[in-house]
N, C-alpha and C. Protein backbone atom coordinates (compact mmCIF):
# COMPACT_ATOMS: atom_id res chain seq x y z
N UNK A 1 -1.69 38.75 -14.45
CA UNK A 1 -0.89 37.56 -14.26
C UNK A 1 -0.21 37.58 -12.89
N UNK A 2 0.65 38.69 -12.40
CA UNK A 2 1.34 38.72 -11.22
C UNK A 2 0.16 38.58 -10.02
N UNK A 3 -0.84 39.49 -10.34
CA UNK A 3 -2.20 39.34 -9.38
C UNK A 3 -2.58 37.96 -8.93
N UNK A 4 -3.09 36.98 -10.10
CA UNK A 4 -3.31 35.76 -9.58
C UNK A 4 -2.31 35.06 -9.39
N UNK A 5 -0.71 35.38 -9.28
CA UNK A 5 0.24 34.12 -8.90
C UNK A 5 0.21 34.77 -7.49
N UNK A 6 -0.20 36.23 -7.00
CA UNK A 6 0.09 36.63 -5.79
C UNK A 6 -1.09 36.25 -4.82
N UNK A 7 -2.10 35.75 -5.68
CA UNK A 7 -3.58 35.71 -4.89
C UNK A 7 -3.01 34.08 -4.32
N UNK A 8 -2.95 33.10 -5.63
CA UNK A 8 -2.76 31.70 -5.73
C UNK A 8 -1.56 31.53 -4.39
N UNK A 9 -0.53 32.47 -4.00
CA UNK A 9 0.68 32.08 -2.85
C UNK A 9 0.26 32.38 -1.71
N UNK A 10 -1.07 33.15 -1.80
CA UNK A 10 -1.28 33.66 -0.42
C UNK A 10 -2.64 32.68 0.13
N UNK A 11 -3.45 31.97 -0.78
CA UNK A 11 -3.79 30.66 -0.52
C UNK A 11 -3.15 29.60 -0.02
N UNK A 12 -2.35 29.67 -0.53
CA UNK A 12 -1.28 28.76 -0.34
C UNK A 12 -0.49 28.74 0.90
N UNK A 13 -0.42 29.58 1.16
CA UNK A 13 0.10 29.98 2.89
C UNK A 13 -0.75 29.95 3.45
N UNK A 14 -2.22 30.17 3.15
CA UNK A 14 -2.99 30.07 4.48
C UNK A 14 -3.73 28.64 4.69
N UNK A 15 -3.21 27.86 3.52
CA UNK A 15 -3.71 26.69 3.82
C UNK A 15 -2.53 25.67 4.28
N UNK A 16 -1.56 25.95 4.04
CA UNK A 16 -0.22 25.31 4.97
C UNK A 16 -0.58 25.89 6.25
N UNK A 17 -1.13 26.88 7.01
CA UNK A 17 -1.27 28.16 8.33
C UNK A 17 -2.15 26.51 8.74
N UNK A 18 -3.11 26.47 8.47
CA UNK A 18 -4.17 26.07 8.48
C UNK A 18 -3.77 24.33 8.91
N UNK A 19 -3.08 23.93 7.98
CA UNK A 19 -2.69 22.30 8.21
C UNK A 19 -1.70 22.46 9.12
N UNK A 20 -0.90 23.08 9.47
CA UNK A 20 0.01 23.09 10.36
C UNK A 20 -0.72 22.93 11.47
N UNK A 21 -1.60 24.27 11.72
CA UNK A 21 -2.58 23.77 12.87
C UNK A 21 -3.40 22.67 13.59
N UNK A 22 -3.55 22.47 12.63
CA UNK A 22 -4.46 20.99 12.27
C UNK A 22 -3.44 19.73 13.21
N UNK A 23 -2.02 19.66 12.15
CA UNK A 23 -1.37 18.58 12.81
C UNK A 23 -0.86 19.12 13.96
N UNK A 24 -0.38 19.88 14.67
CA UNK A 24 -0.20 20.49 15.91
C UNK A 24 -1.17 19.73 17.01
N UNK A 25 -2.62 19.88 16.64
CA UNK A 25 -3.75 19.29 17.67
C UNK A 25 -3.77 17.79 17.07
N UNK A 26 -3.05 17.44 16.77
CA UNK A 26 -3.68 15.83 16.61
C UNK A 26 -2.46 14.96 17.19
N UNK A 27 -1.35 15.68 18.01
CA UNK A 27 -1.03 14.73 19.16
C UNK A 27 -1.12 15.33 20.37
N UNK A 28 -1.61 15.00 21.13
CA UNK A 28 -1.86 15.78 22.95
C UNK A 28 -0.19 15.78 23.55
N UNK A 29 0.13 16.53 23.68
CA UNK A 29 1.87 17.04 24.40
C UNK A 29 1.80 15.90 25.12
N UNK A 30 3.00 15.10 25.02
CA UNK A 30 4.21 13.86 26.32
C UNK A 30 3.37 12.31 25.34
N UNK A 31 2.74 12.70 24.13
CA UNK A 31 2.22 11.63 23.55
C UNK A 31 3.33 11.00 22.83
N UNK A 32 3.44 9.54 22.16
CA UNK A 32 4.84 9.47 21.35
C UNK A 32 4.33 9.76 20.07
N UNK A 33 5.24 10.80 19.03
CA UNK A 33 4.64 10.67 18.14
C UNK A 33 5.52 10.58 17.13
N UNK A 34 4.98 10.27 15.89
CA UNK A 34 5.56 9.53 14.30
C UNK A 34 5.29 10.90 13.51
N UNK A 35 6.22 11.28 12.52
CA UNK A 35 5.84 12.21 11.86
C UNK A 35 6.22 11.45 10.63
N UNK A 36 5.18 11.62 9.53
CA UNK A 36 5.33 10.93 8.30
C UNK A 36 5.13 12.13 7.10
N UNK A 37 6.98 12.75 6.90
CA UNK A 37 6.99 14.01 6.11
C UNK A 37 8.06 13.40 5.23
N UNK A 38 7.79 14.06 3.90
CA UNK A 38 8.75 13.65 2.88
C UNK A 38 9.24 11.90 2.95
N UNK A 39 8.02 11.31 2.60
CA UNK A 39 7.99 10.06 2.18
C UNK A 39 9.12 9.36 3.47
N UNK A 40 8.74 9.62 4.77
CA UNK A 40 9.46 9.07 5.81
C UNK A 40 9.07 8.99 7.37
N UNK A 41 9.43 7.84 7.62
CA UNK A 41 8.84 8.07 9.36
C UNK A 41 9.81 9.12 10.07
N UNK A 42 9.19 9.68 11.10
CA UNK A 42 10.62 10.12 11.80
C UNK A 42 9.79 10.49 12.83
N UNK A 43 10.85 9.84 14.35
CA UNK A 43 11.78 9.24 14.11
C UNK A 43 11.75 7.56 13.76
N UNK A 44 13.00 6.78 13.11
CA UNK A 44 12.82 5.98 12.88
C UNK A 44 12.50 5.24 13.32
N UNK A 45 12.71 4.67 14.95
CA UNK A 45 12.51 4.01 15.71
C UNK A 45 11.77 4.62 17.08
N UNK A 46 11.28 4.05 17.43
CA UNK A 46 10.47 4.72 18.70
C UNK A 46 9.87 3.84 19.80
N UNK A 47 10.80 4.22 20.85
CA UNK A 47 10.34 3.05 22.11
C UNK A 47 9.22 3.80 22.66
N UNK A 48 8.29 3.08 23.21
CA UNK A 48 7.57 3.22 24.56
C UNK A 48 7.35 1.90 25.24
N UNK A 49 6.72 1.77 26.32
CA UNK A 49 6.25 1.62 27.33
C UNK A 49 4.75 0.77 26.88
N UNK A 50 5.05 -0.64 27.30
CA UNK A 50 3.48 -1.39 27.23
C UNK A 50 2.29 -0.12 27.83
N UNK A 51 1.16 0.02 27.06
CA UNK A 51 0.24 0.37 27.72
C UNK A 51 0.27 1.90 26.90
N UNK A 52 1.67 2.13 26.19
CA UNK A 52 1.68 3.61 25.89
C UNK A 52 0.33 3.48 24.59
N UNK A 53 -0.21 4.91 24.21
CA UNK A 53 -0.79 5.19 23.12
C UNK A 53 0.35 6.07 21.88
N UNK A 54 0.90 5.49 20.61
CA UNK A 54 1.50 5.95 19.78
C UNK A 54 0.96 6.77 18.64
N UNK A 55 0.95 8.11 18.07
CA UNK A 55 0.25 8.66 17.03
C UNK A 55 1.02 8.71 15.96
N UNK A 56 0.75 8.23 15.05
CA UNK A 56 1.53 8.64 13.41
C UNK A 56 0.72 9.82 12.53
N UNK A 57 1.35 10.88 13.02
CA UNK A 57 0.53 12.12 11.79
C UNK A 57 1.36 11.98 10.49
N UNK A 58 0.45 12.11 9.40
CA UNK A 58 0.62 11.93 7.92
C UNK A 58 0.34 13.57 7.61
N UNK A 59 1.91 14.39 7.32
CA UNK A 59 2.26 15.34 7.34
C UNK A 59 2.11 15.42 5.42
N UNK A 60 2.61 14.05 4.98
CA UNK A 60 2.57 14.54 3.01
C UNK A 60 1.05 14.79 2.59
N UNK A 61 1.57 15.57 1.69
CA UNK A 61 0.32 15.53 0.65
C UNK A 61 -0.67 14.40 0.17
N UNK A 62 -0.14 13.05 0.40
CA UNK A 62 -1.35 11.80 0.15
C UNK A 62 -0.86 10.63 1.19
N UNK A 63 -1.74 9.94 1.17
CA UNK A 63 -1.73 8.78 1.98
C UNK A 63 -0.82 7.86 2.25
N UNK A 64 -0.71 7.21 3.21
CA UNK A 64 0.68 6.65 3.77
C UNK A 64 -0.48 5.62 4.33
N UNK A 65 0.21 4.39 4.98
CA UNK A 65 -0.34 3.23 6.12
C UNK A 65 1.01 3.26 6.89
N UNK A 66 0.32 2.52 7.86
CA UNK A 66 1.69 1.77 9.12
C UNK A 66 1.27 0.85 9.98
N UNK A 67 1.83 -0.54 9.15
CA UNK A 67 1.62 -1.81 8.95
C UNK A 67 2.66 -2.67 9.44
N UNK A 68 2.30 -3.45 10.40
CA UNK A 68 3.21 -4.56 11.20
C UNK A 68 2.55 -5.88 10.93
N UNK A 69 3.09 -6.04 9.72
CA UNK A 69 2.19 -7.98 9.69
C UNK A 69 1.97 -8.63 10.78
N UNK A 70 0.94 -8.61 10.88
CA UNK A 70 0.02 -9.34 12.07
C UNK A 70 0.10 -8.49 13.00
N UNK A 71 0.51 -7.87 13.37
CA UNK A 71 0.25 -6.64 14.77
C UNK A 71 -0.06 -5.39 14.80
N UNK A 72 -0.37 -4.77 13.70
CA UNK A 72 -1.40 -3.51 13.47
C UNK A 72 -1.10 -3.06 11.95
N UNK A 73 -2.33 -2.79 11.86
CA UNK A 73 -2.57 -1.81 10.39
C UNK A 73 -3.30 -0.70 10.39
N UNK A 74 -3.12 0.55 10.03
CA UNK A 74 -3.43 1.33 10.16
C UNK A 74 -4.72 1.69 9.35
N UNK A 75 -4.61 0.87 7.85
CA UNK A 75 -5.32 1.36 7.15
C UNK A 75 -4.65 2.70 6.26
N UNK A 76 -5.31 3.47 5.58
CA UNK A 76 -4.46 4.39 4.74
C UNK A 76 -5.24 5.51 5.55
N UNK A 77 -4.22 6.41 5.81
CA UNK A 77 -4.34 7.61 6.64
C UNK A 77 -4.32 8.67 5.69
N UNK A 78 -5.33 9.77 4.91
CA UNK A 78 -5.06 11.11 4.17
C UNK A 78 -4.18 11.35 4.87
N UNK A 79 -4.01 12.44 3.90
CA UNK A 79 -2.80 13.48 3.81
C UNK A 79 -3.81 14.38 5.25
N UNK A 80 -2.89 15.01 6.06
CA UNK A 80 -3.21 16.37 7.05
C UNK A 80 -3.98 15.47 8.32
N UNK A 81 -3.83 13.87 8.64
CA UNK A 81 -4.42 12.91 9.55
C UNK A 81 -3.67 12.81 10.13
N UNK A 82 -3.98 11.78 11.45
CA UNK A 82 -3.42 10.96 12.14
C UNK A 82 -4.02 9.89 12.75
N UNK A 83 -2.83 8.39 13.10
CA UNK A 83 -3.86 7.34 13.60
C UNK A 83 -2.88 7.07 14.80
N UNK A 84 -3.83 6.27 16.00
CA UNK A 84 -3.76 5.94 17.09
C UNK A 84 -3.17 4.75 17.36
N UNK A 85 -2.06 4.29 17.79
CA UNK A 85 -2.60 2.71 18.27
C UNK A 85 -1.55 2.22 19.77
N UNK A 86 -2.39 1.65 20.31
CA UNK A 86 -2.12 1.24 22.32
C UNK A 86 -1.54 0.23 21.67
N UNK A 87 0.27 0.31 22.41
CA UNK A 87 0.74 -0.58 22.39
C UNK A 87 0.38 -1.45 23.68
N UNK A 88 -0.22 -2.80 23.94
CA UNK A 88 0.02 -3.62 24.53
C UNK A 88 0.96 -4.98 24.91
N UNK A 89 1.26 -5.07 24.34
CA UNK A 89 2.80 -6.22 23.94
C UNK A 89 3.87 -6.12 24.12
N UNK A 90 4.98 -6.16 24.70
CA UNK A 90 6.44 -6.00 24.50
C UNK A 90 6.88 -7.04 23.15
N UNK A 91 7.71 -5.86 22.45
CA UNK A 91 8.33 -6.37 21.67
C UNK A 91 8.93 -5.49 20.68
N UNK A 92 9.38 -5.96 19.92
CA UNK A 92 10.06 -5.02 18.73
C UNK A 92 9.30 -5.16 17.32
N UNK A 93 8.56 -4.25 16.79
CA UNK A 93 8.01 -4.21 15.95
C UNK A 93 8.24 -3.57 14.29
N UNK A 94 8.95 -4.35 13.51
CA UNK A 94 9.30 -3.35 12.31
C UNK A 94 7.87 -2.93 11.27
N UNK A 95 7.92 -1.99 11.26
CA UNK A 95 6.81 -1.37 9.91
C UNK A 95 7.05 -1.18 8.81
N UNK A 96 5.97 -0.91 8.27
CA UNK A 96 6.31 -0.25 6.21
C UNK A 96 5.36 0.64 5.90
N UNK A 97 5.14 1.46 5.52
CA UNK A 97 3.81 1.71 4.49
C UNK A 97 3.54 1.08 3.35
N UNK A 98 2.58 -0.04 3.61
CA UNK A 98 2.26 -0.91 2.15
C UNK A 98 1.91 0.05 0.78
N UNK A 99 2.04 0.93 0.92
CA UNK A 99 1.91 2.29 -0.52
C UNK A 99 3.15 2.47 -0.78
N UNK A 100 3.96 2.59 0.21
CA UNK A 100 5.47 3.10 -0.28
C UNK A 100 6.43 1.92 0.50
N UNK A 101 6.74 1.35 -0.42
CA UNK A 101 7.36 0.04 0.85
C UNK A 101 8.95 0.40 1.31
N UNK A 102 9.43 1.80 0.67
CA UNK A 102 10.40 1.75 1.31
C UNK A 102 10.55 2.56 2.90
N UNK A 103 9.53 2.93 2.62
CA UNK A 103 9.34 3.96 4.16
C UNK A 103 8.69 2.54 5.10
N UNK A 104 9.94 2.36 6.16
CA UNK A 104 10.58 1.41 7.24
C UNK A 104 10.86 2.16 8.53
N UNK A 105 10.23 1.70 9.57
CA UNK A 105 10.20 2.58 10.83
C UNK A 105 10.16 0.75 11.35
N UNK A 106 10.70 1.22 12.99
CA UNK A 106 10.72 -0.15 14.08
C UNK A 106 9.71 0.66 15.31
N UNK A 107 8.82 0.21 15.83
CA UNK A 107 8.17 0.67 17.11
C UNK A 107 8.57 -0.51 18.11
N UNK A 108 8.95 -0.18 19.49
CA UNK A 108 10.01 -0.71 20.32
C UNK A 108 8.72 -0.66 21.18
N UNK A 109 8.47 -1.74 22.00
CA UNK A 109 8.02 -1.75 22.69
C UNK A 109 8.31 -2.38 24.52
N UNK A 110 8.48 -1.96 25.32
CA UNK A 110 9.23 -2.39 26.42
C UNK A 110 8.04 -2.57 27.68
């Protein structure tokens, strides 16, 4: 019994080792990025720069979106992903994840 709860934790760490890594490479350093952990954007708000490229990594265990009626949808992103999207527009943009509608982020665009 102690054997397989000790086998089952040490899986378990090497597959957190493993996803950590994972989301580490899925934003390139000075990129802006969204972290979507414990059913939340963060940070909440996030300016860039017309022309910038923004990444939202989906850090939970299942799927999240990030959805601006009429100005981008992400689509549903797995769990251990991330999605892309070039802001072109100035403006102020509030989001949701249509899965969890209370997770609310603004992307600022200048």
């Amino acid at each position: 019994m102690i054997a397989s709860r000790v086998c089952a934790l040490a899986l378990l760490l090497a597959g957190a080792a493993i996803h950590a890594t994972a989301v580490a490479q899925a934003a390139p350093h000075g990129t802006p990025t969204v972290v979507i952990d414990g059913v939340k954007f963060a940070p909440e708000t996030v300016t860039v720069k017309r022309g910038d490229t923004v990444v939202w990594v989906n850090n939970d265990p299942f799927p999240h979106t990030v959805t601006a009626k009429g100005v981008f949808d992400s689509g549903e992103i797995p769990a251990g992903k991330s999605w892309r999207y070039k802001a072109r527009k100035a403006g102020v943009y509030p989001y949701v994840c249509t899965l969890h509608p209370n997770m609310k982020a603004t992307l600022k665009v200048e």
